[in-house]
N, C-alpha and C. Protein backbone atom coordinates (compact mmCIF):
# COMPACT_ATOMS: atom_id res chain seq x y z
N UNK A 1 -13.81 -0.51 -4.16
CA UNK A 1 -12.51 -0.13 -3.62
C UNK A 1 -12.16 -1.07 -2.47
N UNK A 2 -10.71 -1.72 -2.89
CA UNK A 2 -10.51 -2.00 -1.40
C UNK A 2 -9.29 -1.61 -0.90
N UNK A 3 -9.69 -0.99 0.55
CA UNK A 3 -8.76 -0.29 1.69
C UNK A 3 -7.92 -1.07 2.64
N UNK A 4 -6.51 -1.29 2.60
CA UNK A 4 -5.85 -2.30 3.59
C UNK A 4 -5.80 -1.45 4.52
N UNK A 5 -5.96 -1.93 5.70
CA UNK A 5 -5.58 -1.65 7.17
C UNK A 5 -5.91 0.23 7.28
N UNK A 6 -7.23 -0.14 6.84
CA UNK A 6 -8.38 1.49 7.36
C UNK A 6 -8.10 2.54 7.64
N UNK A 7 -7.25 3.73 7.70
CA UNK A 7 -7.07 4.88 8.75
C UNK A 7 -8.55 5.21 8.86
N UNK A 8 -8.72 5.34 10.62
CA UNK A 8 -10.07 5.94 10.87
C UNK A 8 -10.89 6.97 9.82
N UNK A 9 -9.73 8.07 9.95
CA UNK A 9 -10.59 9.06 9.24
C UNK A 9 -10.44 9.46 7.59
N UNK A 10 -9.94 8.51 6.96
CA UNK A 10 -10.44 7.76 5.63
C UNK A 10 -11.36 7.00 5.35
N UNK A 11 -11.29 5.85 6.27
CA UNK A 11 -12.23 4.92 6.28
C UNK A 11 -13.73 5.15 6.38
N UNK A 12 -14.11 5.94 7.06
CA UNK A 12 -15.08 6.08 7.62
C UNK A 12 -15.83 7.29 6.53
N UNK A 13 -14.95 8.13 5.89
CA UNK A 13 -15.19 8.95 5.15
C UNK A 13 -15.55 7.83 3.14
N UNK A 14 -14.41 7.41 2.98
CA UNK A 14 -14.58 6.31 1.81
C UNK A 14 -16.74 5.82 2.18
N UNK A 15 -16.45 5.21 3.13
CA UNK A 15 -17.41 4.21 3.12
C UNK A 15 -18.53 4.96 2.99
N UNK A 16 -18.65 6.22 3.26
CA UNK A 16 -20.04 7.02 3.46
C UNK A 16 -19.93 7.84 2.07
N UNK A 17 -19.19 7.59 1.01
CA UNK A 17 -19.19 7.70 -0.28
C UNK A 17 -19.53 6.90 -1.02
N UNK A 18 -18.93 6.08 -0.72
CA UNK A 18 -18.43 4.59 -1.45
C UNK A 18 -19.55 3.46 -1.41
N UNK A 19 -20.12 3.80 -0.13
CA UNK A 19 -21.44 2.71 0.14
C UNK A 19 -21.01 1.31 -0.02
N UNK A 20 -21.97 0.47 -0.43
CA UNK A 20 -21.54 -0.79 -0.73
C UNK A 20 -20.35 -1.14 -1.75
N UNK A 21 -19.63 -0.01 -2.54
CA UNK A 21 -18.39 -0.08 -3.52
C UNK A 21 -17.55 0.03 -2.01
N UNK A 22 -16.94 0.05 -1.13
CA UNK A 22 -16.40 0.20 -0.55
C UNK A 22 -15.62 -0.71 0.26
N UNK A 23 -14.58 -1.92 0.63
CA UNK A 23 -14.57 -2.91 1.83
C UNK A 23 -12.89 -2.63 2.44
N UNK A 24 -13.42 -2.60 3.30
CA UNK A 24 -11.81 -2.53 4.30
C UNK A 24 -11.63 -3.73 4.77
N UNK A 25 -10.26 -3.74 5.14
CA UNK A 25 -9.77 -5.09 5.20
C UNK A 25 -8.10 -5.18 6.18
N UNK A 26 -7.99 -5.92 6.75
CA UNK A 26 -6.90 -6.04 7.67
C UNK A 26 -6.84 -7.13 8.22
N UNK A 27 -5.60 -7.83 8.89
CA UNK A 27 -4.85 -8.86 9.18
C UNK A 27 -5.69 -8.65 10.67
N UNK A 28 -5.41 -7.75 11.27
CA UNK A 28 -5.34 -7.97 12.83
C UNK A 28 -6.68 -7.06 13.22
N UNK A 29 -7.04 -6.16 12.54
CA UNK A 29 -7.69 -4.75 13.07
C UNK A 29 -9.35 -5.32 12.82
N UNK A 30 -10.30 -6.17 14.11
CA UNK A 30 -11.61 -5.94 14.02
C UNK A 30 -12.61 -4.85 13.57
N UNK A 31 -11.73 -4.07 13.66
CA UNK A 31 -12.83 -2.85 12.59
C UNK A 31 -12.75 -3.32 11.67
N UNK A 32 -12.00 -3.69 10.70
CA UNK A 32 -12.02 -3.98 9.35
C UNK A 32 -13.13 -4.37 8.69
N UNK A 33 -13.59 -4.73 7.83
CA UNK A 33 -15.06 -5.39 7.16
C UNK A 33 -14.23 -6.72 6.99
N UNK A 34 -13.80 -6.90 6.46
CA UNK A 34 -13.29 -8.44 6.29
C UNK A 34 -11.45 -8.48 6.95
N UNK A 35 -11.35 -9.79 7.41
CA UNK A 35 -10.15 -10.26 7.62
C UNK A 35 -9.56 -10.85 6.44
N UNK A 36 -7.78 -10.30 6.35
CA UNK A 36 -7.46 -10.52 5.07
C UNK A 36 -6.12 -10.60 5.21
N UNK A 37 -5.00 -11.94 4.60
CA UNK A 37 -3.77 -11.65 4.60
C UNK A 37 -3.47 -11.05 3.26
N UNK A 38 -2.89 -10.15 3.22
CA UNK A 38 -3.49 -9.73 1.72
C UNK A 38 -1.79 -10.33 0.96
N UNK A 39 -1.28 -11.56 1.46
CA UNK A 39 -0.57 -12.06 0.30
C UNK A 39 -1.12 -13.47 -0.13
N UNK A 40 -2.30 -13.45 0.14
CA UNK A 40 -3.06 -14.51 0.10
C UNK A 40 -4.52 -14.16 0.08
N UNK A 41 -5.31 -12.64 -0.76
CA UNK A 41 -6.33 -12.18 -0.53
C UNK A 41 -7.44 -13.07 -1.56
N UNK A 42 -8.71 -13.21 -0.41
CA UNK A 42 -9.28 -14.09 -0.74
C UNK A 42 -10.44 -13.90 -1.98
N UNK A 43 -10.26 -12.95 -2.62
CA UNK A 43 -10.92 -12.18 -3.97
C UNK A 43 -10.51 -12.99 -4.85
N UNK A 44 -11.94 -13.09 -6.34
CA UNK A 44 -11.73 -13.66 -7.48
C UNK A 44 -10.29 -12.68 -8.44
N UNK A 45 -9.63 -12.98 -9.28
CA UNK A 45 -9.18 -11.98 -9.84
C UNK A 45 -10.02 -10.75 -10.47
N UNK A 46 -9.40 -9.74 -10.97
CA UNK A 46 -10.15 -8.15 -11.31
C UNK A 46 -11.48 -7.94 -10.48
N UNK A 47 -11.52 -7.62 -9.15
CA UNK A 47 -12.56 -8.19 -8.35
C UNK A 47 -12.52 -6.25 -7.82
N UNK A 48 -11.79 -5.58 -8.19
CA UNK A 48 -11.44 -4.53 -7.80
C UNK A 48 -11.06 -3.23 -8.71
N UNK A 49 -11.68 -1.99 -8.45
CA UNK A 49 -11.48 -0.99 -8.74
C UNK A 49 -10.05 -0.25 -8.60
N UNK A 50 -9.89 0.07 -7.68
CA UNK A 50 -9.30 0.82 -6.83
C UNK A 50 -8.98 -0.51 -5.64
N UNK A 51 -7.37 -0.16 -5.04
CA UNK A 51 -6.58 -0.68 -3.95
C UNK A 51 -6.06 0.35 -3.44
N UNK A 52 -6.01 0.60 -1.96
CA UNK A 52 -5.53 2.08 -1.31
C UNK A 52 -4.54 0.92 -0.22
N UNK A 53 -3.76 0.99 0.44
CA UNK A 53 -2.51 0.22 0.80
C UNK A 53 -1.54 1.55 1.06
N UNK A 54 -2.14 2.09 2.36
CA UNK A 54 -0.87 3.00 2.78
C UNK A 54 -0.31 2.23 4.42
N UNK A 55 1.10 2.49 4.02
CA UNK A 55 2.16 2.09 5.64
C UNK A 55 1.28 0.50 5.88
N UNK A 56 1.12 -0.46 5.00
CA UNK A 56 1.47 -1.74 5.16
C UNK A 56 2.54 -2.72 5.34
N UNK A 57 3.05 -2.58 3.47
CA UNK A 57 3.85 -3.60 2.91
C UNK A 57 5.44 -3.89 3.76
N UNK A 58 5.63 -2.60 4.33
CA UNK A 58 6.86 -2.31 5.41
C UNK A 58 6.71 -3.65 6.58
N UNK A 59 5.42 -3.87 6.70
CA UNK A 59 5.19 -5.15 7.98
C UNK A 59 5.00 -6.47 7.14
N UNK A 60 4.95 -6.59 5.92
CA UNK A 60 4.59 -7.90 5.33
C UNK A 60 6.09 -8.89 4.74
N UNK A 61 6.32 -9.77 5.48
CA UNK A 61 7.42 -10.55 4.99
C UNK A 61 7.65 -10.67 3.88
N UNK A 62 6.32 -11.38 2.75
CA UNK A 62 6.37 -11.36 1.40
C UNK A 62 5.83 -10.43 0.52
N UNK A 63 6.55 -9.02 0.74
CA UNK A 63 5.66 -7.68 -0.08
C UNK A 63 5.85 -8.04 -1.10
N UNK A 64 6.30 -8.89 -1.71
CA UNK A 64 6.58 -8.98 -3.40
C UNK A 64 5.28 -10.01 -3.50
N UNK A 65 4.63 -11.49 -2.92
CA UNK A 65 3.68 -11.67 -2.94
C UNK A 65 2.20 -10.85 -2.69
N UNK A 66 2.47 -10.07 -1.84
CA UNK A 66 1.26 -9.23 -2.04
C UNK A 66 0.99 -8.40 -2.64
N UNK A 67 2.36 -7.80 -3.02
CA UNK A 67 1.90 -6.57 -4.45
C UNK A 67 1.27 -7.64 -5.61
N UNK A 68 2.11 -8.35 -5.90
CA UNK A 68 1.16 -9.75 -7.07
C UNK A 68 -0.11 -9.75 -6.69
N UNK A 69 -0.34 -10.01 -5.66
CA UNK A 69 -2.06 -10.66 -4.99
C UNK A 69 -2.81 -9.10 -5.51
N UNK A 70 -2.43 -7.50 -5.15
CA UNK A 70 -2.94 -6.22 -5.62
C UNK A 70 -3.12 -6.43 -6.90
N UNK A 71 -2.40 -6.84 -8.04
CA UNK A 71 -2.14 -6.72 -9.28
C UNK A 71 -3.45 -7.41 -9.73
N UNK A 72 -3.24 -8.80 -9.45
CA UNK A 72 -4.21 -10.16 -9.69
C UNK A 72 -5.57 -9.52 -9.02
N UNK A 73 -6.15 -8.96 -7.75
CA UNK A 73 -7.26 -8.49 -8.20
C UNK A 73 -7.82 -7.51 -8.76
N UNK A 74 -7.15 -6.58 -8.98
CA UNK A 74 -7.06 -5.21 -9.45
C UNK A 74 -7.89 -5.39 -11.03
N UNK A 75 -8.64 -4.82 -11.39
CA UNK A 75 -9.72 -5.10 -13.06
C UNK A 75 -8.62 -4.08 -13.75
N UNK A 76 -8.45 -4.21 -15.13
CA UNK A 76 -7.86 -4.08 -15.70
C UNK A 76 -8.29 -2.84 -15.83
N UNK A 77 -7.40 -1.47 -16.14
CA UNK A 77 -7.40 -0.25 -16.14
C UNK A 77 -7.59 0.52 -14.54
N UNK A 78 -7.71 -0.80 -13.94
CA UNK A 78 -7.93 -0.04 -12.29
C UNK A 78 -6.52 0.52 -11.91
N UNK A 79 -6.81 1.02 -10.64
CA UNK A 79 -5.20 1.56 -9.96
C UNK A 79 -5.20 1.26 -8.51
N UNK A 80 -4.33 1.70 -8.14
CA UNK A 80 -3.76 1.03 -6.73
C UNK A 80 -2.89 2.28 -6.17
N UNK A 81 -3.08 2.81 -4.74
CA UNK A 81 -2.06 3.50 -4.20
C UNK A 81 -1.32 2.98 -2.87
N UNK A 82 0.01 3.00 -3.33
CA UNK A 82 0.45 2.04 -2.08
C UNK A 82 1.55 3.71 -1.66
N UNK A 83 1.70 3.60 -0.12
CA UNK A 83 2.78 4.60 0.13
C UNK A 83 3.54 3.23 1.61
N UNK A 84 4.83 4.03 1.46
CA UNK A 84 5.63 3.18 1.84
C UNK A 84 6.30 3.97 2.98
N UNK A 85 7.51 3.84 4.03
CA UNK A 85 8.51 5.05 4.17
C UNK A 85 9.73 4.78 3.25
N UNK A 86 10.28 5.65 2.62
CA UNK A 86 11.28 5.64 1.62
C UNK A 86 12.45 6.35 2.01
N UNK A 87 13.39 5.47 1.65
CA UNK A 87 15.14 6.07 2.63
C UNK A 87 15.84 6.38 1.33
N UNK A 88 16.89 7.09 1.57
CA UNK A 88 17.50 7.43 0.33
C UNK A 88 18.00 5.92 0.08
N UNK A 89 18.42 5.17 0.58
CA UNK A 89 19.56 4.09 0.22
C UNK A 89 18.75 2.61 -0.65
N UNK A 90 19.31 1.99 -0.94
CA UNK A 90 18.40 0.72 -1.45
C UNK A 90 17.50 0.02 -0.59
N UNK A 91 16.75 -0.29 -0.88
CA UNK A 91 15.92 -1.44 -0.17
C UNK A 91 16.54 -2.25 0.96
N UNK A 92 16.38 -2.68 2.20
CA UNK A 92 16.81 -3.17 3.11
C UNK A 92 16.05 -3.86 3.93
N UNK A 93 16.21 -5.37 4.15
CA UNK A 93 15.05 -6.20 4.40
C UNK A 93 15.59 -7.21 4.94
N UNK A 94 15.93 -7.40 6.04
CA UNK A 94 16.49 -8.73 7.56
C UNK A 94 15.18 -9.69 7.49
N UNK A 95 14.67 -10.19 6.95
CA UNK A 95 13.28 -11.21 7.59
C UNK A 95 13.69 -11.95 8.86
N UNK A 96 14.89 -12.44 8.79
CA UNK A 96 15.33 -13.18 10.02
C UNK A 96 15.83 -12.55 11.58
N UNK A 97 15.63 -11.46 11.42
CA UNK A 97 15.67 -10.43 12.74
C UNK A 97 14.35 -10.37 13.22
N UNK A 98 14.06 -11.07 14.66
CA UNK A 98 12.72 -10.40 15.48
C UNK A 98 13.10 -10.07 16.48
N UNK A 99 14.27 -9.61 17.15
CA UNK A 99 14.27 -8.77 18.13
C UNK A 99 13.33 -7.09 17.59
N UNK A 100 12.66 -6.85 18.51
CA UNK A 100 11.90 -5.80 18.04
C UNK A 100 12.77 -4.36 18.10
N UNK A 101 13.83 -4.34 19.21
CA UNK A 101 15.17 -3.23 19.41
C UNK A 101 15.81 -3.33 18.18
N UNK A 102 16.14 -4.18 17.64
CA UNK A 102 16.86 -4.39 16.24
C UNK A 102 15.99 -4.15 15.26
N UNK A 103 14.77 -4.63 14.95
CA UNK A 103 13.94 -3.76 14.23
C UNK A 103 13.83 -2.64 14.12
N UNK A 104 14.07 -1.69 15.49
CA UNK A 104 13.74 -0.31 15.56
C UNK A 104 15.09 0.20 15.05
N UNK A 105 16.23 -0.26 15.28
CA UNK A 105 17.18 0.25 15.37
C UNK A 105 17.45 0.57 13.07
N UNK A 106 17.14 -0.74 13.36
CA UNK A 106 17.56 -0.82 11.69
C UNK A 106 16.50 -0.49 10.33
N UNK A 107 15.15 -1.00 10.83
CA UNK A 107 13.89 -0.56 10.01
C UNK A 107 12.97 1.24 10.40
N UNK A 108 13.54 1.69 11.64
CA UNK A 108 12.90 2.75 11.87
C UNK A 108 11.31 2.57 12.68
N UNK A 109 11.28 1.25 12.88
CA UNK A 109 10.08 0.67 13.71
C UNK A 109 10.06 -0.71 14.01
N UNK A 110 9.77 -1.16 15.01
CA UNK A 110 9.91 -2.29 15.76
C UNK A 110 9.17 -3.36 14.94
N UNK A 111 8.27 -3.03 14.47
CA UNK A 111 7.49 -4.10 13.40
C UNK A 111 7.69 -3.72 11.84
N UNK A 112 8.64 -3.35 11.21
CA UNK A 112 8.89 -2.92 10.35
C UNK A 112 9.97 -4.56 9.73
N UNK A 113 10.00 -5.03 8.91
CA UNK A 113 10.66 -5.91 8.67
C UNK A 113 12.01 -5.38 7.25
N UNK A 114 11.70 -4.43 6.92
CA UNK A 114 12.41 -3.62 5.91
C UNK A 114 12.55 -1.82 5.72
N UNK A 115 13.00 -1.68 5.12
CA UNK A 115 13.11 -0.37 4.84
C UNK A 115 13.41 0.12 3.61
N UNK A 116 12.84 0.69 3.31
CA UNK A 116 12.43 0.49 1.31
C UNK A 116 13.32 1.83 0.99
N UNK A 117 13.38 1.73 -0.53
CA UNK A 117 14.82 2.53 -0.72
C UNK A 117 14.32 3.64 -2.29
N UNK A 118 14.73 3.70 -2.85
CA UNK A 118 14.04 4.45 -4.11
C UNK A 118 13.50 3.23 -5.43
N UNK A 119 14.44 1.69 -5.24
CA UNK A 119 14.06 0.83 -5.64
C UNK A 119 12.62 0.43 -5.64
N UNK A 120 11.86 0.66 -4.16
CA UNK A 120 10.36 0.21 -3.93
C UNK A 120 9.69 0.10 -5.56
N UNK A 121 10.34 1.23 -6.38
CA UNK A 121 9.28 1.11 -7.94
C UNK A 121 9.72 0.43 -8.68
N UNK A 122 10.55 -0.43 -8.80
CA UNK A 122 10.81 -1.54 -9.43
C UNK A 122 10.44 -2.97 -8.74
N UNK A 123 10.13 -2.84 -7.12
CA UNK A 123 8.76 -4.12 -7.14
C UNK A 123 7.52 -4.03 -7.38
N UNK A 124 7.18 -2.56 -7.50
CA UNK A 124 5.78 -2.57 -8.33
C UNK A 124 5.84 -2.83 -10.07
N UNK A 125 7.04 -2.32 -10.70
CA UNK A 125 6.93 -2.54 -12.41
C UNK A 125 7.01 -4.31 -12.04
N UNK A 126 7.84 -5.06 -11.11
CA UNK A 126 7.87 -6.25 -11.18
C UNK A 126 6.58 -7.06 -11.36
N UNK A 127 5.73 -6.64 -10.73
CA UNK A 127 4.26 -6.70 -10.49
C UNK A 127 3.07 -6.99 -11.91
N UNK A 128 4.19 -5.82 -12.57
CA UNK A 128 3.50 -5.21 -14.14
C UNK A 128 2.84 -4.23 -13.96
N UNK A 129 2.54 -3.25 -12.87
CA UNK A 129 2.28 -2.09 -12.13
C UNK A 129 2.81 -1.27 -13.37
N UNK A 130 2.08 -0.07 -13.90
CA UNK A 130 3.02 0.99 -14.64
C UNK A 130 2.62 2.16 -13.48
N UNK A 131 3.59 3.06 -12.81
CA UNK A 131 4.19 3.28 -11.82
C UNK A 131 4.36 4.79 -12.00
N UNK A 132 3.48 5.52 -11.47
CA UNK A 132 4.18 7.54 -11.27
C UNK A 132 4.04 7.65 -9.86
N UNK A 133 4.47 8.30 -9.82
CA UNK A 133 5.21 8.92 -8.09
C UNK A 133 4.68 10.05 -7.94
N UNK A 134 3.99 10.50 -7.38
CA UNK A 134 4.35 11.84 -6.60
C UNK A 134 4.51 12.45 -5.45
N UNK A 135 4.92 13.20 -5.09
CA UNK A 135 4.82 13.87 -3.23
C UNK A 135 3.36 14.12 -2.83
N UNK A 136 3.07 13.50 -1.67
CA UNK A 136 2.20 14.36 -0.88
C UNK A 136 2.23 15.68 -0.71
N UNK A 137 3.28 16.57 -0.62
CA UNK A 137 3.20 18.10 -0.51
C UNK A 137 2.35 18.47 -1.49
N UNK A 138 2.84 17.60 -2.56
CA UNK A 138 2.47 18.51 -3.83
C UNK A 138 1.57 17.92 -4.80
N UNK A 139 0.93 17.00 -4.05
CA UNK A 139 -0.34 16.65 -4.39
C UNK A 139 -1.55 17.13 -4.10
N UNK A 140 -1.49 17.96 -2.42
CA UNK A 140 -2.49 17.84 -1.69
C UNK A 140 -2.47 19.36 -0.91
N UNK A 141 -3.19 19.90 -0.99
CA UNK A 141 -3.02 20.98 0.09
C UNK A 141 -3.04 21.00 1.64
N UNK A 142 -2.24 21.88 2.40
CA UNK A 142 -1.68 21.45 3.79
C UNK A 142 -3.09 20.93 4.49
N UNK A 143 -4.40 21.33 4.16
CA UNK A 143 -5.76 21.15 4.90
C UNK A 143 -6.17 20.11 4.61
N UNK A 144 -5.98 19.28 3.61
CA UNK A 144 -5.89 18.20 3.24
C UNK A 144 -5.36 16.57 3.71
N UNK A 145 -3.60 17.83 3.68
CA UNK A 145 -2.94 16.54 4.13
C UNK A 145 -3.21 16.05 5.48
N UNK A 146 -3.18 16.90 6.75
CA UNK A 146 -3.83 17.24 7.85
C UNK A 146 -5.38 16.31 8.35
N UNK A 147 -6.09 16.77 7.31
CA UNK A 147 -7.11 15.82 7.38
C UNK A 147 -7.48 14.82 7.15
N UNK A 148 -6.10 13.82 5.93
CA UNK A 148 -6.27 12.84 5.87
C UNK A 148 -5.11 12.18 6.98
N UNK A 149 -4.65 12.54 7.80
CA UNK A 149 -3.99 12.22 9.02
C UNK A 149 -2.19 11.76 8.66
N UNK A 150 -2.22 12.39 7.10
CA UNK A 150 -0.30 12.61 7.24
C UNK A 150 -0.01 13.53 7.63
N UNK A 151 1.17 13.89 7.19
CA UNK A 151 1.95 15.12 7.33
C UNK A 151 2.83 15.39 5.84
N UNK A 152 2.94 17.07 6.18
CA UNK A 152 4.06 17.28 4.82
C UNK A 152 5.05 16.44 4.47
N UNK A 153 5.62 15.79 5.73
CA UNK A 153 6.64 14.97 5.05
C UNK A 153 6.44 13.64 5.02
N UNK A 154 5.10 13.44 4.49
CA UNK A 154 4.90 11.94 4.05
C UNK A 154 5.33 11.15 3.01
N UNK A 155 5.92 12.03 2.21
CA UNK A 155 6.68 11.40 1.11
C UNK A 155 6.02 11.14 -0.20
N UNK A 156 6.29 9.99 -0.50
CA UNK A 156 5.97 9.31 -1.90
C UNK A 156 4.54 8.47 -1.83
N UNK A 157 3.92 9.11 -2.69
CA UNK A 157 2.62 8.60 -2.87
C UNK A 157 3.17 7.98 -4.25
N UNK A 158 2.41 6.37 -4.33
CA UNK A 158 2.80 5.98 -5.47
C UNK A 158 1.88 5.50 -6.33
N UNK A 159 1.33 5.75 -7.60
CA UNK A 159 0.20 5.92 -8.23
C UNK A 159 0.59 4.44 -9.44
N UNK A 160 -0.72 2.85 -9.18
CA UNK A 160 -0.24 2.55 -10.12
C UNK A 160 -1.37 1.55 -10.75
N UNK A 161 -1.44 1.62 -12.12
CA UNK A 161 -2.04 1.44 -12.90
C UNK A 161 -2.01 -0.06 -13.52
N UNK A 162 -3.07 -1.17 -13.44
CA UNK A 162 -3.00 -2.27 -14.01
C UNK A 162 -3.32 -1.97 -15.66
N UNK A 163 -2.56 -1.82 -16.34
CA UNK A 163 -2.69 -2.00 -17.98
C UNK A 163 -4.17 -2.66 -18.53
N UNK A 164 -4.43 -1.60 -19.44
CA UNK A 164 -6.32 -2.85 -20.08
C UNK A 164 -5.85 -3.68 -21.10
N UNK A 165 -4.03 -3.76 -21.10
CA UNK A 165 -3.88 -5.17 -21.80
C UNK A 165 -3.74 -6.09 -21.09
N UNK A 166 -3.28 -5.77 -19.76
CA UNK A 166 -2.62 -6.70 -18.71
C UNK A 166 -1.42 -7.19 -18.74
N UNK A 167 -0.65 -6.75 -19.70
CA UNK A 167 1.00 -7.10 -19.29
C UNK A 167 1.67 -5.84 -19.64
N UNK A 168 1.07 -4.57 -20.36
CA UNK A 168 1.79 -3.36 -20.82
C UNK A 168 2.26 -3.20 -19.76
N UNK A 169 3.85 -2.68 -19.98
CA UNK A 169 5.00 -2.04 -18.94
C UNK A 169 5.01 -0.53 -19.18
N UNK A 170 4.13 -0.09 -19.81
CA UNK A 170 4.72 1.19 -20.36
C UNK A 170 3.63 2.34 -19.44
């Protein structure tokens, strides 16, 4: 499995399961086990089980390169959960704004470079991702959600599957 940018009390829980199947990974965060831009991750292809990628891709300039880079190591029949924040409206993405006030104002966070829309699942089918959705509410029970450090209104968990043909869309 690999975990982008760790929540403590996942991380720490994964790894004491997971053992050596396990590596976390992040841009900036020295806890991590390895340093990683993950639109440029330094894995052979199908090098991976499982990809967990929650409240990243919102900070990555080229999320459409790094969902590719998820895809490309991902082993065929593996899956990937990426969660995002999701607005009702389309996708919305300034790269050329770094005032961080204008970030906040327009992305909902100062390091946020976009703000993803119900579209987000059509850059994962872009990917070749085959793509189900579901809510955190109603995935997870409230003791659950709690303990993995969301909340009820975390939204869209997005569940997605590299094909064991490798290009099935379906």
């Amino acid at each position: 499995m690999l975990h982008i940018a760790p929540e403590p009390c996942l991380g720490s829980r994964l790894k004491k399961c997971l053992g050596e199947n396990y590596l976390s990974a992040d841009l900036l965060d020295p806890a991590a086990m390895v340093k990683m831009d993950v639109t440029a991750i330094q894995f052979p292809d199908e090098s991976f089980d499982v990809v967990c990628c929650s409240h990243v891709l919102e900070h990555v300039p080229d999320d459409r390169q790094a969902i590719r880079e998820f895809f490309r190591v991902l082993k065929k029949g593996g899956y990937a959960v990426f969660q995002v924040p999701i607005g009702r409206d389309p996708t919305e993405e300034k790269l050329e704004i770094r005032d961080p006030r204008e970030r906040q104002r327009l992305f909902g966070q100062e390091d946020h470079v976009r703000r993803y829309g119900p579209d987000f699942v059509d850059r994962l089918q872009a990917a070749r991702f085959v793509v189900s959705v579901g809510r955190v509410c109603d995935l997870f029970t409230r003791e659950e959600i709690v303990q993995m450090g969301l909340t009820p209104a975390a939204g869209e968990i997005f569940h997605c599957r590299k094909p064991e043909a490798g290009n099935d869309r379906r």
